[in-house]
C-alpha atoms as a PDB file:
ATOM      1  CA  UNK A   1       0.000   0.000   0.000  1.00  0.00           C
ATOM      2  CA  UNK A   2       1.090   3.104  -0.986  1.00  0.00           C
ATOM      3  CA  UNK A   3       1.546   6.144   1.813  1.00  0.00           C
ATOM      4  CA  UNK A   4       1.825   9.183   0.263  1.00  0.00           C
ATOM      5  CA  UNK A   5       4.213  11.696   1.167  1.00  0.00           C
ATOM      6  CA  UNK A   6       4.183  14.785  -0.890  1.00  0.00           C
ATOM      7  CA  UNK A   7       1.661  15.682  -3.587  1.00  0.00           C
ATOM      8  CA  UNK A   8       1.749  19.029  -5.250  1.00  0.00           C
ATOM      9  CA  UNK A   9       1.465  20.875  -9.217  1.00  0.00           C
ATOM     10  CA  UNK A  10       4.788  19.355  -9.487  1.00  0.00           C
ATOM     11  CA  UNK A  11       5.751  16.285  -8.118  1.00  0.00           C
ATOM     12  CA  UNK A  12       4.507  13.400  -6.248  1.00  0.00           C
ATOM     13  CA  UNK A  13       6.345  10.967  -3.658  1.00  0.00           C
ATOM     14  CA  UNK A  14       4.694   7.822  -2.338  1.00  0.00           C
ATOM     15  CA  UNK A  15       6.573   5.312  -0.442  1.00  0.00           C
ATOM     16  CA  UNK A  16       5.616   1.642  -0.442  1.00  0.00           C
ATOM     17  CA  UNK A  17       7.018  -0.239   2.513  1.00  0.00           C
ATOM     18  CA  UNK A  18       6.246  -3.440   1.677  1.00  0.00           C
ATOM     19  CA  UNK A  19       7.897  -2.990  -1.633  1.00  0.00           C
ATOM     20  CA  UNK A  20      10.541  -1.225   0.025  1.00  0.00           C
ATOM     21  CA  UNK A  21      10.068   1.097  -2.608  1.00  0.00           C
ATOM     22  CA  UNK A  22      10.102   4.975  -3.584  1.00  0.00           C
ATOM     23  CA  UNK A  23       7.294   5.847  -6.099  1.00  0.00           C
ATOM     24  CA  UNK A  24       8.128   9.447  -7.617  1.00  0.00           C
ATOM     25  CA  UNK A  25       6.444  11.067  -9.985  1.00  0.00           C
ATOM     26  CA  UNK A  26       7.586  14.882 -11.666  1.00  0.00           C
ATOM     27  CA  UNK A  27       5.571  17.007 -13.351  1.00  0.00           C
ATOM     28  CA  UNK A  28       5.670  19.695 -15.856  1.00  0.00           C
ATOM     29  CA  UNK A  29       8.071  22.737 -16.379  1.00  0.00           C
ATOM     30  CA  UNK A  30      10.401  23.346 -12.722  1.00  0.00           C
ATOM     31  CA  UNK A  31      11.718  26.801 -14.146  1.00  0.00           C
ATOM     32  CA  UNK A  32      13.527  27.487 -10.918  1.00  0.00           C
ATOM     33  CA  UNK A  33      14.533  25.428  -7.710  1.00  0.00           C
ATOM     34  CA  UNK A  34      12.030  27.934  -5.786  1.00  0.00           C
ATOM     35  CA  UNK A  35       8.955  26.816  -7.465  1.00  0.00           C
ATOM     36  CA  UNK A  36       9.827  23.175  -5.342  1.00  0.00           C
ATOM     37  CA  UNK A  37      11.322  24.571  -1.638  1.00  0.00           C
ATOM     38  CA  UNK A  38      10.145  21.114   0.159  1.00  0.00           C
ATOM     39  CA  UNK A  39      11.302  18.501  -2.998  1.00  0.00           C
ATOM     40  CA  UNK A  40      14.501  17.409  -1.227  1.00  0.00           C
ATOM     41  CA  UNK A  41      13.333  17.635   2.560  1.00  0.00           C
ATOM     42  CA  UNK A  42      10.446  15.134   1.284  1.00  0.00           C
ATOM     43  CA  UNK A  43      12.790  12.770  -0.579  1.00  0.00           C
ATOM     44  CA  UNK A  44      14.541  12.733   3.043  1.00  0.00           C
ATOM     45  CA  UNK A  45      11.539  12.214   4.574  1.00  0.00           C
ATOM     46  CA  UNK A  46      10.671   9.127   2.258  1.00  0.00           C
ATOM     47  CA  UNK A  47      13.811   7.520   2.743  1.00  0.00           C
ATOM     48  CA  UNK A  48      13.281   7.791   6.209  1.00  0.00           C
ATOM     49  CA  UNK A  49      10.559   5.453   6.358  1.00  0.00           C
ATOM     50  CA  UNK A  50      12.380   3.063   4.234  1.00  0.00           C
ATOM     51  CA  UNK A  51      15.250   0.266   4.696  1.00  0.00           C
ATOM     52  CA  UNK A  52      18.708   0.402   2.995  1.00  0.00           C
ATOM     53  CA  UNK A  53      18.544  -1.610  -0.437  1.00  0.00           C
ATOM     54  CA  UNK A  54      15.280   0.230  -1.470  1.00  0.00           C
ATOM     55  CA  UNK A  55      14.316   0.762  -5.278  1.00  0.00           C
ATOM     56  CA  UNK A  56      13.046   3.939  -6.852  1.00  0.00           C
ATOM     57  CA  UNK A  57       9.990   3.723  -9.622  1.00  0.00           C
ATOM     58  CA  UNK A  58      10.111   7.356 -11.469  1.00  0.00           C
ATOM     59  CA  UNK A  59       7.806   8.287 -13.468  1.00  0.00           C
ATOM     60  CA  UNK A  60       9.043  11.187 -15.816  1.00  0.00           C
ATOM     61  CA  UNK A  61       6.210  10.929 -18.813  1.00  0.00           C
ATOM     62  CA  UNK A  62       4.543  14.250 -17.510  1.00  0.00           C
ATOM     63  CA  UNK A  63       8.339  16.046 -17.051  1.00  0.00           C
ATOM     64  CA  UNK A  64       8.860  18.700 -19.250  1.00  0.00           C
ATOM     65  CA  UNK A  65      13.378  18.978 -19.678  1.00  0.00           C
ATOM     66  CA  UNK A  66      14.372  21.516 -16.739  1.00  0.00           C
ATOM     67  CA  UNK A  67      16.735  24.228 -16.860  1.00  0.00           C
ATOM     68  CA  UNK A  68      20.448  23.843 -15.408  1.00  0.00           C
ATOM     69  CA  UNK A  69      18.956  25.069 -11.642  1.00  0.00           C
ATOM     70  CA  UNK A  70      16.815  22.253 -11.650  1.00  0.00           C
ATOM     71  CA  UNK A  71      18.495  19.830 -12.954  1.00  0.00           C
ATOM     72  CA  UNK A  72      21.328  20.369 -10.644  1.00  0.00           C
ATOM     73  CA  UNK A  73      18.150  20.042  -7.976  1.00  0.00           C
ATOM     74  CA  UNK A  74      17.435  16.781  -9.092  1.00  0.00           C
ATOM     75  CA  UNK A  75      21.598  15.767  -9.300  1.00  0.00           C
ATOM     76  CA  UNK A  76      21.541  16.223  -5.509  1.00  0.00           C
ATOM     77  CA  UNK A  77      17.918  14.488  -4.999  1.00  0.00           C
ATOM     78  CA  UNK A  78      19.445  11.069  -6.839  1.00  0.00           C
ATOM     79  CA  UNK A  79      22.866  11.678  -5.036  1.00  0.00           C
ATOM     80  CA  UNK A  80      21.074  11.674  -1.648  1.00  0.00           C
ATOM     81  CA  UNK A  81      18.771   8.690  -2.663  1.00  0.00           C
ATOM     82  CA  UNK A  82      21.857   6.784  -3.166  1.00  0.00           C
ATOM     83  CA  UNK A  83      23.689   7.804  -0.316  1.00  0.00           C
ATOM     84  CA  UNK A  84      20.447   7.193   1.793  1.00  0.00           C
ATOM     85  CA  UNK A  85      20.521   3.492   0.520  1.00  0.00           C
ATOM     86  CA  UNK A  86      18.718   3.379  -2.931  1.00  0.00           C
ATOM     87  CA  UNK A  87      19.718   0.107  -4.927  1.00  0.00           C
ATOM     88  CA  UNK A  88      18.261   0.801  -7.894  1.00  0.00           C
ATOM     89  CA  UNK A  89      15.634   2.785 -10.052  1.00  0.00           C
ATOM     90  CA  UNK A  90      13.638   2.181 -12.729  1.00  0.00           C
ATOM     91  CA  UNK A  91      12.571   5.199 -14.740  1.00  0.00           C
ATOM     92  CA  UNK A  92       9.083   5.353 -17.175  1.00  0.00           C
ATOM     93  CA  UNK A  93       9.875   7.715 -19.983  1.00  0.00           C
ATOM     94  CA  UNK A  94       8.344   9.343 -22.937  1.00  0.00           C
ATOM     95  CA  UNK A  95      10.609   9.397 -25.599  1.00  0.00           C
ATOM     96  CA  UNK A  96      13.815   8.407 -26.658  1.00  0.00           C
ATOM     97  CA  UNK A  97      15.856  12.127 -25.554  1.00  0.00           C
ATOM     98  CA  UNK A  98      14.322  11.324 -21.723  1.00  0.00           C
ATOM     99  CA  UNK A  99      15.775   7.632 -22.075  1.00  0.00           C
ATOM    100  CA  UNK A 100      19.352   8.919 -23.285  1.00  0.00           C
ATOM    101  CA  UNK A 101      18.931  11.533 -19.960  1.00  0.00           C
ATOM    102  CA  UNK A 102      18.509   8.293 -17.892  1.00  0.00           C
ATOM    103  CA  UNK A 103      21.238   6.401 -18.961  1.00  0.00           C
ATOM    104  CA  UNK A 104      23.567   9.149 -18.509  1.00  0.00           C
ATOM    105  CA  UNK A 105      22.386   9.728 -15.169  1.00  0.00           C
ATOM    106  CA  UNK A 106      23.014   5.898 -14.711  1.00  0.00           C
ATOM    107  CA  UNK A 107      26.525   6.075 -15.752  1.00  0.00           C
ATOM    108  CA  UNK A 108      27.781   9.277 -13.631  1.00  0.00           C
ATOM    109  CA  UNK A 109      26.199   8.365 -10.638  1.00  0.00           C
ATOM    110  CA  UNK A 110      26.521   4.674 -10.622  1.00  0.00           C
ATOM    111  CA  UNK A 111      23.010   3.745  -9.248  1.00  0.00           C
ATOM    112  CA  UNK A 112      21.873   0.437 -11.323  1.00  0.00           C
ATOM    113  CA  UNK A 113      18.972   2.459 -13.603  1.00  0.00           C
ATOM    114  CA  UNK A 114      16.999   1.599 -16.505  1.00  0.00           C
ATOM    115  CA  UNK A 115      14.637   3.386 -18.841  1.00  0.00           C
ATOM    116  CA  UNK A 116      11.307   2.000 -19.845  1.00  0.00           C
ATOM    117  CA  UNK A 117       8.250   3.212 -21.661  1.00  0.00           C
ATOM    118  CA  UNK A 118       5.781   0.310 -20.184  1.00  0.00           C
ATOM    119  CA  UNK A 119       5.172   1.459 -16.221  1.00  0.00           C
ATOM    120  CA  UNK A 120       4.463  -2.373 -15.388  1.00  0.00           C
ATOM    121  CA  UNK A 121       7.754  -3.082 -17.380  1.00  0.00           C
ATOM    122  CA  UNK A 122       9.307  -0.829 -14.895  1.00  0.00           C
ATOM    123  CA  UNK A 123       7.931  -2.347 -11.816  1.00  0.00           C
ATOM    124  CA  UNK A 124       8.540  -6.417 -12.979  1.00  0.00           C
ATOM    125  CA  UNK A 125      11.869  -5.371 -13.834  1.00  0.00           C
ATOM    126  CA  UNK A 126      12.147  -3.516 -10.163  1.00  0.00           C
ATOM    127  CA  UNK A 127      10.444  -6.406  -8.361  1.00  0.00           C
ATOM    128  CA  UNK A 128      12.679  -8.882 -10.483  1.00  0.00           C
ATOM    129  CA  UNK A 129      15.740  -7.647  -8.752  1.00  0.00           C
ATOM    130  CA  UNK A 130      14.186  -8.009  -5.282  1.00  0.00           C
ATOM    131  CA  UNK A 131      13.445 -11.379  -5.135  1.00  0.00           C
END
């Protein structure tokens, strides 16, 4: 069961504890780090309530590309989530640009990540890995 932690015009974070599991979904246009004050105190707080090893489902259809501010914002979110424990993530894309954002991510930070355009893809492939 999901327990929701932060729902807002831009993002939403959802923690499943069974799944051990990080459910995060952005939305739209972030033109500056203001518009999103909370968005790294509530990744803390969803990590919190989670055990080391945990997997992170993002879902990034409704994202529209951010500008540098933000996307040094979300740099430090995924730094933090693997700091705080994360294992792995599976991200739901769009399009093929979002999926070669992905993979780059995957290959400077060093968190196991893969792209997918199926959200139950995402999840098998997530729930795959804990068994």
């Amino acid at each position: 069961m999901l327990k929701t932690i932060a729902s807002n015009g831009y993002y939403d974070i959802a923690v499943d504890d069974a799944k051990n599991r990080i459910h995060l979904s952005i939305k739209g246009f972030w033109q500056t780090k203001d518009l999103v004050p909370y968005y790294i105190n509530d990744i803390n707080e969803a990590v919190s309530l989670l055990k080391p090893g945990f997997s992170v489902l993002v879902n990034l259809t409704r994202m529209v590309s951010p500008t540098l501010e933000v996307s040094a914002l979300h740099w430090e979110a995924q730094k933090l989530l693997i700091r705080s424990g994360g294992a792995r993530s599976a991200e739901i894309v769009k399009d093929f640009l979002s999926m070669n954002m992905v993979e780059g991510y995957s290959a400077e930070l060093g968190m196991p990540r893969r792209a997918f355009y199926d959200p139950g893809l995402a999840e098998l492939w997530l729930d795959s890995l804990d068994e």
